[in-house]
C-alpha atoms as a PDB file:
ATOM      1  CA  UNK A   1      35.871  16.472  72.021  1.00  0.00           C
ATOM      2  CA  UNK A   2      34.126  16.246  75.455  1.00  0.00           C
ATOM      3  CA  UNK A   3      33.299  13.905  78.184  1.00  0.00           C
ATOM      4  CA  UNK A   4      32.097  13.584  81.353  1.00  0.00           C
ATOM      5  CA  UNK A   5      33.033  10.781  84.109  1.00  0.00           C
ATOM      6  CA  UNK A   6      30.519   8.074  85.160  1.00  0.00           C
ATOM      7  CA  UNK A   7      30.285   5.084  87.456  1.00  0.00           C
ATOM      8  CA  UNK A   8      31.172   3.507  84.909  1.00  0.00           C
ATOM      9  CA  UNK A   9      34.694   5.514  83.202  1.00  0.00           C
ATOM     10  CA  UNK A  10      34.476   8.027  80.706  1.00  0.00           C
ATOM     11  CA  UNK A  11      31.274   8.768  78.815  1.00  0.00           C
ATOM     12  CA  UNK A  12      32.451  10.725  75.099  1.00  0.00           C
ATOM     13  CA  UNK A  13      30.143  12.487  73.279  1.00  0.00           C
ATOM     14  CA  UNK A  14      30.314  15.438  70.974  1.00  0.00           C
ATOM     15  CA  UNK A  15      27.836  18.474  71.068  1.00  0.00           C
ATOM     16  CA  UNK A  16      26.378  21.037  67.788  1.00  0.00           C
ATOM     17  CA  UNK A  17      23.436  23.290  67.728  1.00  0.00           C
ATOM     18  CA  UNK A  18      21.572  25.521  69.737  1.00  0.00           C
ATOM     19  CA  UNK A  19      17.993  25.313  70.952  1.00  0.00           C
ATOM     20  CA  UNK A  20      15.842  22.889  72.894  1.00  0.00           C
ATOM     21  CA  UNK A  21      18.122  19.201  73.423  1.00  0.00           C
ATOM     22  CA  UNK A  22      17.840  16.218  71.253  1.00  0.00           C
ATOM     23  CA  UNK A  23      20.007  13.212  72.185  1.00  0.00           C
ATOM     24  CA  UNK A  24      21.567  10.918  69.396  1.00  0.00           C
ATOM     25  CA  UNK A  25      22.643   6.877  69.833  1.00  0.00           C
ATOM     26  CA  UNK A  26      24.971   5.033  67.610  1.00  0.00           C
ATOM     27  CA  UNK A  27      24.233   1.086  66.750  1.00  0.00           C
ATOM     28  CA  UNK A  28      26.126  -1.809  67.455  1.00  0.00           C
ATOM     29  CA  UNK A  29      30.170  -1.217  66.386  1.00  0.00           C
ATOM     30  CA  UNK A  30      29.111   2.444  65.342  1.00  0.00           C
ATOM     31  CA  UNK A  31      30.270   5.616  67.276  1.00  0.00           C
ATOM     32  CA  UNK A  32      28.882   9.030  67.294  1.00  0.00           C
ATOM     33  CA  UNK A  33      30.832  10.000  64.075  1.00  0.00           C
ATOM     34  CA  UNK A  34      27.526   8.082  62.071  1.00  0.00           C
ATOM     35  CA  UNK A  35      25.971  11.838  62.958  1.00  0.00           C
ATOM     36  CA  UNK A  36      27.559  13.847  61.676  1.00  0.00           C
ATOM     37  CA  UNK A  37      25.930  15.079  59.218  1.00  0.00           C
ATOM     38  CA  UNK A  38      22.889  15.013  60.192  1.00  0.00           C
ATOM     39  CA  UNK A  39      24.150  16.806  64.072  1.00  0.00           C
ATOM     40  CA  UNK A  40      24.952  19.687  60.963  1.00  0.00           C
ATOM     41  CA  UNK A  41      21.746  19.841  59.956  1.00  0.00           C
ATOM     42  CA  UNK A  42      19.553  19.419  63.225  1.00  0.00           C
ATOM     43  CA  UNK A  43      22.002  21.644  64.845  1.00  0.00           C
ATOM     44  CA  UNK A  44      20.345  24.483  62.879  1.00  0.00           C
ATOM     45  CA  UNK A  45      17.186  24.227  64.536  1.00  0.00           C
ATOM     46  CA  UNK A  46      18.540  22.333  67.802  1.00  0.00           C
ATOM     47  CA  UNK A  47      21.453  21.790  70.507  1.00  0.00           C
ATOM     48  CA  UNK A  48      22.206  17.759  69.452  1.00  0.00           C
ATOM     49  CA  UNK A  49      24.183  15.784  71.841  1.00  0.00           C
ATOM     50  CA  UNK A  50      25.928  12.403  69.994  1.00  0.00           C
ATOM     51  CA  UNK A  51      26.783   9.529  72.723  1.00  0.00           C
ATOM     52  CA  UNK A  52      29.846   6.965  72.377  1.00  0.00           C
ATOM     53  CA  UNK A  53      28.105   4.290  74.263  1.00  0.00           C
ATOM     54  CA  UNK A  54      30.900   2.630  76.743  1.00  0.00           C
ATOM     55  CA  UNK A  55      33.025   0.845  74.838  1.00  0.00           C
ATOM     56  CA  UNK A  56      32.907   1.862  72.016  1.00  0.00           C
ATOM     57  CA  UNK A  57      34.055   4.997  70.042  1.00  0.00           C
ATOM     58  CA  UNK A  58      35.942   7.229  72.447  1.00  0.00           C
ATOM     59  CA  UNK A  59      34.139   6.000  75.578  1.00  0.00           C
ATOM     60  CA  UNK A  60      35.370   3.906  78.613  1.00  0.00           C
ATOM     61  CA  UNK A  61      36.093   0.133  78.002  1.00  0.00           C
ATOM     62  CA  UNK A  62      36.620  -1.437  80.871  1.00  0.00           C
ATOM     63  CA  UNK A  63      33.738  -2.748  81.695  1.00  0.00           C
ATOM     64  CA  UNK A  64      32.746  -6.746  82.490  1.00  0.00           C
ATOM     65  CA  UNK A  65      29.434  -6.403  80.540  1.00  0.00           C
ATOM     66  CA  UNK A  66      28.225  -4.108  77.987  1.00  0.00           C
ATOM     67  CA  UNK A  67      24.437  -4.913  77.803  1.00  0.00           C
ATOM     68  CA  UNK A  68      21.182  -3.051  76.613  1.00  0.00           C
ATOM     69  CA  UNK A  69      20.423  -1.845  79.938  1.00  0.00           C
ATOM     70  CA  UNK A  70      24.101  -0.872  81.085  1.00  0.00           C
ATOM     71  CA  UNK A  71      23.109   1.398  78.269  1.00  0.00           C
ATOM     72  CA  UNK A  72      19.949   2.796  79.332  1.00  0.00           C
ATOM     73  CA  UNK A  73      21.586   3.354  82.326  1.00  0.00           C
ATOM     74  CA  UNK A  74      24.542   5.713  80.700  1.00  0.00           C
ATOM     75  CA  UNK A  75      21.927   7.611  78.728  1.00  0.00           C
ATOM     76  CA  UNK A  76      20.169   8.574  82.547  1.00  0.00           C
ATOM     77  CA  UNK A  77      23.233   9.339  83.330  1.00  0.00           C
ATOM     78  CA  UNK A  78      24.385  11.541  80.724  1.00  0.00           C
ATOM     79  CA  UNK A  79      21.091  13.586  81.313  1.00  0.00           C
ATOM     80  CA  UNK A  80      21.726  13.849  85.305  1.00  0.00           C
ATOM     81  CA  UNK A  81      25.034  15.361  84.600  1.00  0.00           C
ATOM     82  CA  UNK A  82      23.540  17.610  81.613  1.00  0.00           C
ATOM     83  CA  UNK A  83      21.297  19.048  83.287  1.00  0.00           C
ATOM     84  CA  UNK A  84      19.146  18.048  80.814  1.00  0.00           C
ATOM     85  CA  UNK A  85      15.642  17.282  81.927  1.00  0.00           C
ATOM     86  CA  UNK A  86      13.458  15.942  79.238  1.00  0.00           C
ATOM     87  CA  UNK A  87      14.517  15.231  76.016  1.00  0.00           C
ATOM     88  CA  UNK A  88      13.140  13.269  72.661  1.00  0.00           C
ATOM     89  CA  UNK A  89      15.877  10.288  71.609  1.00  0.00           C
ATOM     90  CA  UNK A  90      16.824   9.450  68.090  1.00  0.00           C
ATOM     91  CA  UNK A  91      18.733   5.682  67.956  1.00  0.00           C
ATOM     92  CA  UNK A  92      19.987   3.897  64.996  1.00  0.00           C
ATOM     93  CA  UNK A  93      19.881   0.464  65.207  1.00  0.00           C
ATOM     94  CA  UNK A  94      20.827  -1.445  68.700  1.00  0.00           C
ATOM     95  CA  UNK A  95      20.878   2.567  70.098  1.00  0.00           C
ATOM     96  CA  UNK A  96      17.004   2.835  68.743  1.00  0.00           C
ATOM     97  CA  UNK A  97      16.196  -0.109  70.874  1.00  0.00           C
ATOM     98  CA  UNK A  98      18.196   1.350  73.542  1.00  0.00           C
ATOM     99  CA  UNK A  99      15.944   4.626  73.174  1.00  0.00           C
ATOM    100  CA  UNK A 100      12.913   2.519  73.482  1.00  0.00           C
ATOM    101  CA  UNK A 101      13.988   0.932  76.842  1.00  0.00           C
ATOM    102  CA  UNK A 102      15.229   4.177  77.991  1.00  0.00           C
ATOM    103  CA  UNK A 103      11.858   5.844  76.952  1.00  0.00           C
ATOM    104  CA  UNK A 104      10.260   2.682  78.936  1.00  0.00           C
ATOM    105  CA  UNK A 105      12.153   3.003  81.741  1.00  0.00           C
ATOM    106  CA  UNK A 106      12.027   6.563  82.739  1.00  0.00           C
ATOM    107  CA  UNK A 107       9.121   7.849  80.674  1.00  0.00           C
ATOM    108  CA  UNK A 108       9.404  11.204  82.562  1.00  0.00           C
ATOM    109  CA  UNK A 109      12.507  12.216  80.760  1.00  0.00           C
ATOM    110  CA  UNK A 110      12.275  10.940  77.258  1.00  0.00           C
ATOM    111  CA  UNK A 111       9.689  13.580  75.393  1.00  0.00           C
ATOM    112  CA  UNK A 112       9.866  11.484  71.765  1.00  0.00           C
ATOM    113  CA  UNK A 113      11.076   8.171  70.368  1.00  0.00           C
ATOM    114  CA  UNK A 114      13.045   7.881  66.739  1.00  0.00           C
ATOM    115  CA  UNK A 115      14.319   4.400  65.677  1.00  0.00           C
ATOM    116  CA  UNK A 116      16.070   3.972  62.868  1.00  0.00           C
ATOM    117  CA  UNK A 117      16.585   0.476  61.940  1.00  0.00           C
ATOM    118  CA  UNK A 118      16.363  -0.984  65.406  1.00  0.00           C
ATOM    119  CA  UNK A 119      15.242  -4.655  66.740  1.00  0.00           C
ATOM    120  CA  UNK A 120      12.220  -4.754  68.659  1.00  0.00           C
ATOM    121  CA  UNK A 121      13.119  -8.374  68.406  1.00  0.00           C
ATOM    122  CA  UNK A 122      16.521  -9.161  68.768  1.00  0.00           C
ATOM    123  CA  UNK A 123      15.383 -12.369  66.977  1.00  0.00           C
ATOM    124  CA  UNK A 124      15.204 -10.187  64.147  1.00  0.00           C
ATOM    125  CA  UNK A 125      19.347  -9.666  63.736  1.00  0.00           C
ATOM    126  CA  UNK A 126      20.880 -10.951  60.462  1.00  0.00           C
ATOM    127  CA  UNK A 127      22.189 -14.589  61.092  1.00  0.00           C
ATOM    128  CA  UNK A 128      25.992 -13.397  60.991  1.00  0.00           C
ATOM    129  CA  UNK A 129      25.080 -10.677  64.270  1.00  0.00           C
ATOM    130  CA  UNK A 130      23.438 -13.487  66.287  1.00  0.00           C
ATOM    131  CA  UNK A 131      26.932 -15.679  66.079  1.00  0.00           C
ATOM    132  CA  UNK A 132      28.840 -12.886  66.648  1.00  0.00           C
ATOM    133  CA  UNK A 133      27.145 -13.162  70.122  1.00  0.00           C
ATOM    134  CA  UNK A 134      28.852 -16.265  70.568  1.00  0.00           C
ATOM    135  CA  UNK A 135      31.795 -16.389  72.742  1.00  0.00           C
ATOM    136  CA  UNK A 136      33.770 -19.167  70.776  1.00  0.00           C
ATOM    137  CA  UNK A 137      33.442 -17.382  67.576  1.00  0.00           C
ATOM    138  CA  UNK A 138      33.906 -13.535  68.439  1.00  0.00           C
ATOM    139  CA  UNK A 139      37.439 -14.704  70.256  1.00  0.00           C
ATOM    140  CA  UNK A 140      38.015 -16.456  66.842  1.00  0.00           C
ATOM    141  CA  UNK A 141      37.083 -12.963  65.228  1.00  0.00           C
ATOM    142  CA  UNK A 142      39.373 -11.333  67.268  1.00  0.00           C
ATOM    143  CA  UNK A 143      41.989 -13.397  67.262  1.00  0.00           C
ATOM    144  CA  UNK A 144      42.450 -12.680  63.478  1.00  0.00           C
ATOM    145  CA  UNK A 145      41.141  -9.256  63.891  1.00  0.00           C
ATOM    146  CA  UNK A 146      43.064  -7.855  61.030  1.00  0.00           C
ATOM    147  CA  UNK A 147      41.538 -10.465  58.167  1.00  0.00           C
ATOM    148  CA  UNK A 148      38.205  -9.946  59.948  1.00  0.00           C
ATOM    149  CA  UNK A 149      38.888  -5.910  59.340  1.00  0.00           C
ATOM    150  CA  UNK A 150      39.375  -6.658  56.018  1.00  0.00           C
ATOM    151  CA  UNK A 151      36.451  -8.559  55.520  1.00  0.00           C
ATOM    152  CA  UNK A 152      34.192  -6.416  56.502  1.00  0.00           C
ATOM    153  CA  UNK A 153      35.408  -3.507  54.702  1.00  0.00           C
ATOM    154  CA  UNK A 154      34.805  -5.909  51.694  1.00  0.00           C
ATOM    155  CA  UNK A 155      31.724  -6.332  52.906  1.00  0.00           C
ATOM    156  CA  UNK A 156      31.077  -2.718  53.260  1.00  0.00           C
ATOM    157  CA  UNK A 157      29.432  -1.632  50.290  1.00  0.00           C
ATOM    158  CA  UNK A 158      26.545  -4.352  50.534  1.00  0.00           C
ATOM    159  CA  UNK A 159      25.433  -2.796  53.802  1.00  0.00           C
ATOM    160  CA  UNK A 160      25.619   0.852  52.816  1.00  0.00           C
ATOM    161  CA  UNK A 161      26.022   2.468  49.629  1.00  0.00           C
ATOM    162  CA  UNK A 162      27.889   5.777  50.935  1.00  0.00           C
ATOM    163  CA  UNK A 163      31.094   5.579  50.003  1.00  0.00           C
ATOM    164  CA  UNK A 164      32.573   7.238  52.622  1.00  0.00           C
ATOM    165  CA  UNK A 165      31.307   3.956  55.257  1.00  0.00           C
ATOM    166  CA  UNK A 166      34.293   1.671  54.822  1.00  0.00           C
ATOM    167  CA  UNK A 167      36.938   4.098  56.225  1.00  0.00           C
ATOM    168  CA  UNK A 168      33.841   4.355  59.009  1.00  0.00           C
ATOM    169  CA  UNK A 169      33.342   1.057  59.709  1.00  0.00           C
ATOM    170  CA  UNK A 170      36.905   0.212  59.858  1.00  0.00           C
ATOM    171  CA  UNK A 171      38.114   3.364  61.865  1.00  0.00           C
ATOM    172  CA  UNK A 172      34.852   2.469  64.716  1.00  0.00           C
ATOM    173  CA  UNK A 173      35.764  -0.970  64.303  1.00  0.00           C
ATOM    174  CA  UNK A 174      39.021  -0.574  65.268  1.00  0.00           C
ATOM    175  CA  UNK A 175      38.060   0.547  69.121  1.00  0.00           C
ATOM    176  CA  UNK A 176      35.904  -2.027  69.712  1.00  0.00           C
ATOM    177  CA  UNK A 177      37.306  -4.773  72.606  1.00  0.00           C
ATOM    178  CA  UNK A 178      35.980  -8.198  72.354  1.00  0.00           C
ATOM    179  CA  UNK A 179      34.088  -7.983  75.638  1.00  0.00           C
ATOM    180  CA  UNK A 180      32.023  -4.927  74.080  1.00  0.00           C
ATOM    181  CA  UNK A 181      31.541  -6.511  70.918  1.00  0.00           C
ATOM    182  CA  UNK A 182      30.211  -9.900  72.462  1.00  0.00           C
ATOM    183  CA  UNK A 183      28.075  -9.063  74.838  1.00  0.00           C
ATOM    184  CA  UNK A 184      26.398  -5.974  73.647  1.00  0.00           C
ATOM    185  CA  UNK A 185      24.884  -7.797  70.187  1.00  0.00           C
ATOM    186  CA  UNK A 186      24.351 -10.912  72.798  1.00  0.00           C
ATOM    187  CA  UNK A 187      22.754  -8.571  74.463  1.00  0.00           C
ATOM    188  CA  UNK A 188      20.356  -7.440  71.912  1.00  0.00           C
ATOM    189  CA  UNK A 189      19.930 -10.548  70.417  1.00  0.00           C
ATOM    190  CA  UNK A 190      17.634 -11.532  73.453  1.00  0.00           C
ATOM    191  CA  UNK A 191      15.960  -8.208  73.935  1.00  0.00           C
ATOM    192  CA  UNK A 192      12.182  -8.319  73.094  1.00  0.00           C
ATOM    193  CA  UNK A 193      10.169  -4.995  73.595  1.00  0.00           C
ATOM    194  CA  UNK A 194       6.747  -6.067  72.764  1.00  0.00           C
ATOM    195  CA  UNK A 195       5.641  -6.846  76.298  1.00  0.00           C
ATOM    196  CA  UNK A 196       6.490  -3.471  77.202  1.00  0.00           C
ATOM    197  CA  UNK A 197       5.953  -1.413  74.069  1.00  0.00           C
ATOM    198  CA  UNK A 198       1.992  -0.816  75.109  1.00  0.00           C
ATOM    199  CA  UNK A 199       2.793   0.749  78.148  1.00  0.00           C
ATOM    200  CA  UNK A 200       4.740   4.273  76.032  1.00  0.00           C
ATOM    201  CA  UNK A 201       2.625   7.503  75.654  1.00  0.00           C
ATOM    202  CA  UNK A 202       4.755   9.391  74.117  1.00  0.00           C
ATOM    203  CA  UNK A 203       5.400   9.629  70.020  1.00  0.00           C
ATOM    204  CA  UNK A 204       7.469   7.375  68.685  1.00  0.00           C
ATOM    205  CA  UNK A 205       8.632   6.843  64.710  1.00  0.00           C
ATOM    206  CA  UNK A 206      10.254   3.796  63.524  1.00  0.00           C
ATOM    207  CA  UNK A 207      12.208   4.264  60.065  1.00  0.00           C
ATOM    208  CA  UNK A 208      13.173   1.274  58.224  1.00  0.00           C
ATOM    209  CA  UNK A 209      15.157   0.254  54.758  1.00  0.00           C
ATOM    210  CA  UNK A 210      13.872  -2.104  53.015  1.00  0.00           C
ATOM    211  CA  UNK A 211      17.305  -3.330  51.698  1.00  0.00           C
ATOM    212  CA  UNK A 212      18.035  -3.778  55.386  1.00  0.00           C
ATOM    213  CA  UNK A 213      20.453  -6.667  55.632  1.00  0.00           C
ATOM    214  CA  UNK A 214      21.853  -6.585  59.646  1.00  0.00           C
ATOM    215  CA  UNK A 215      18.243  -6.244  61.372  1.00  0.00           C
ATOM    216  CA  UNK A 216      14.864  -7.577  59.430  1.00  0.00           C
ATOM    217  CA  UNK A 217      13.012  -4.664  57.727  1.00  0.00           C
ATOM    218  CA  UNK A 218       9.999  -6.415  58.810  1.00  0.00           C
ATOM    219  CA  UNK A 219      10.276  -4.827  62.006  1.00  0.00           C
ATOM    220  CA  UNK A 220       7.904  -2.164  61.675  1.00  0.00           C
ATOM    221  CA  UNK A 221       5.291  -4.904  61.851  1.00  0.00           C
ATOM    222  CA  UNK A 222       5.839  -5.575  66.000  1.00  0.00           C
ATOM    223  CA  UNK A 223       6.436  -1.776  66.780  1.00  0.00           C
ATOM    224  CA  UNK A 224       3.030  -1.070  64.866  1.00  0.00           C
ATOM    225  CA  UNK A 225       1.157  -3.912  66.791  1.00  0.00           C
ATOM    226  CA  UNK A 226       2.676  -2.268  69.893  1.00  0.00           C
ATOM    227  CA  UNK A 227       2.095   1.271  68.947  1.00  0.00           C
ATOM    228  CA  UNK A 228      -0.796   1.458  66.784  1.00  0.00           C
ATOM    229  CA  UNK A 229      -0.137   5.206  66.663  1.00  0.00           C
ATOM    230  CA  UNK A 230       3.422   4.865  65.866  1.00  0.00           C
ATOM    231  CA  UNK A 231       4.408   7.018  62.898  1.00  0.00           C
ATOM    232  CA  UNK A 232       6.474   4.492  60.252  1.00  0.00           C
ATOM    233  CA  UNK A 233       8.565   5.531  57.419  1.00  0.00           C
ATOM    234  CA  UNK A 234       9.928   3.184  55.009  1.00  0.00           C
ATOM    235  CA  UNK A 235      12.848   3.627  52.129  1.00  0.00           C
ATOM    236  CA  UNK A 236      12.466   1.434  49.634  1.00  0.00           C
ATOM    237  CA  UNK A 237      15.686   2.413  48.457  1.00  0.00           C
ATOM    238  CA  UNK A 238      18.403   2.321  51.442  1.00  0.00           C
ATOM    239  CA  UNK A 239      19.252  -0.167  53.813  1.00  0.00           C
ATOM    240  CA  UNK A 240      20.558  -0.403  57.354  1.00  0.00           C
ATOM    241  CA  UNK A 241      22.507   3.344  57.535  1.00  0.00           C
ATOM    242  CA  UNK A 242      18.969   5.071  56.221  1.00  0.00           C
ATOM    243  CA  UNK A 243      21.322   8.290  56.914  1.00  0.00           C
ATOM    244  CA  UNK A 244      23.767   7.521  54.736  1.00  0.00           C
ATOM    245  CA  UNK A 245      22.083   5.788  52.275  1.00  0.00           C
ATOM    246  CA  UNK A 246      19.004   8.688  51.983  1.00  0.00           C
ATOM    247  CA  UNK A 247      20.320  11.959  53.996  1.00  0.00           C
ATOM    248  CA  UNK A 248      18.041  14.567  52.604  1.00  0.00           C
ATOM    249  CA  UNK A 249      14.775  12.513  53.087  1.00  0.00           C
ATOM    250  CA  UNK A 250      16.093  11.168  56.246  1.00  0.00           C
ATOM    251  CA  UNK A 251      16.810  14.067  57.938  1.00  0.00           C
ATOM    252  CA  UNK A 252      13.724  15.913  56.605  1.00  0.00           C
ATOM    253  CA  UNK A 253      11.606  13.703  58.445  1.00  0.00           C
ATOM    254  CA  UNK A 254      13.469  13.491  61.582  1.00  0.00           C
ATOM    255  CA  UNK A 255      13.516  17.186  61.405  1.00  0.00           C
ATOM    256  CA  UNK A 256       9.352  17.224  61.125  1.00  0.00           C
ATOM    257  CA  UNK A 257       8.752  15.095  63.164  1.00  0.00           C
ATOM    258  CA  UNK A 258      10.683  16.627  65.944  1.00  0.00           C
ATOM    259  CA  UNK A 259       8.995  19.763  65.853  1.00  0.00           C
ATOM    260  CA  UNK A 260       5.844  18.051  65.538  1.00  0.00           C
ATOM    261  CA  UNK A 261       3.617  18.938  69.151  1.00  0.00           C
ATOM    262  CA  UNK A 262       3.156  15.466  71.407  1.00  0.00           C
ATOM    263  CA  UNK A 263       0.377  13.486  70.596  1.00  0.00           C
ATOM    264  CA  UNK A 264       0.056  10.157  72.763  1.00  0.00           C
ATOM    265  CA  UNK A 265       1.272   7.108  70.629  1.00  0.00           C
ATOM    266  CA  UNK A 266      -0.505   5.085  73.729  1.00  0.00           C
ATOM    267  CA  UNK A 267      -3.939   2.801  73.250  1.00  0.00           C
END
């Protein structure tokens, strides 16, 4: 387990591999656990760094806010203190569109874009994420946070077939404050990276289940009108956690596409 100290408290993250860097971002209530397996086979081929975006997973939470760019700022940060000058960013869900504003924001340090799932409209979220941005309802949530636990490990097996994600939901679940879990999907829910999308040269791959039931599969359709050379992979078979759901064929094309040479994505 390691950290490092921010502005903002502790920044967790765990570390596998040798080789040339490739930074990894959890989604919305995740932690860097979701890697795992996939740090264990990347880590053959390169040094993978998994984030615990403040608070949540082993990271600092005690923050006021926890938006989209307080995140883009953490993932600067981590790479200041790294050492680590350019790197390509792989981000499932909110932590893709997190890579995207990081890659927009500093496009001098981020070498390649992989989203996994991830709004380019927050618009997009499943009707259940976009109350949960409401502050009435997530203090309600939290105020029975045990019943709420167990309703979403109920829930668990319509969002990912692995069975191993209910004891991971619950367990990330079960660090998450109510100030993180409000405003970071409020957060997201009014991000919208089209206006900006046009202005990325560097590759970017969006990879989306079409079982997806948290963020609209459909959003391949606004990162392709954005990126007309973005690369996009679809699984007709998985859903939101493509990694869980299809890990060979998942990480096979992350791998590829990683040691794929830059080609602009730019018009």
């Amino acid at each position: 387990m390691s950290s490092i100290t921010t502005d903002q408290g502790i920044l967790h993250y765990e570390v596998f591999g040798r080789g040339k860097p490739v930074i990894l971002l959890h989604g919305w209530l995740g932690s860097w656990g979701l890697w795992q397996e996939t740090m264990t086979y990347l880590g053959q081929y390169y040094r993978c760094y998994a984030l615990d975006f403040w608070g949540f997973g082993e990271s600092g939470r005690k923050l006021d806010t926890y938006q989209v760019p307080d995140f883009v700022a953490l993932v600067n940060q981590f790479m200041d203190q790294m050492g680590i000058i350019n790197a390509p960013l792989v981000g499932h869900s909110m932590g893709g569109t997190v890579s995207l504003l990081t890659a927009i924001s500093h496009p001098d340090r981020i070498s390649k874009v992989t989203i996994i799932g991830s709004p380019i409209v927050g618009t997009s979220l499943a009707l259940p994420l976009k109350f949960a941005g409401n502050r009435f309802i997530a203090s309600v949530l939290f105020r029975f946070f045990d019943q709420f636990r167990a309703v979403m490990r109920a829930a668990s097996p319509l969002i990912s077939r692995d069975p191993r994600f209910p004891d991971m939901m619950d367990r990330d679940l079960s660090k998450t404050t109510l100030e993180s879990f409000l405003t970071s999907i409020a957060s997201l829910h009014k991000t919208d990276l089209r206006p900006q999308l046009s202005t990325l040269k560097i590759p970017v791959m969006g990879m989306f289940g079409h079982r997806d039931n948290i963020v609209s599969p459909n959003q391949w359709k606004p990162l392709l009108a954005g990126l007309p050379n973005a690369r996009i992979e679809r699984f007709p078979k998985a859903g939101h956690f493509i990694m869980l759901d299809e890990p060979p064929a998942f990480m096979q094309i992350v791998k590829d596409f990683l040691d794929t040479e830059n080609t602009p994505t730019g018009n």
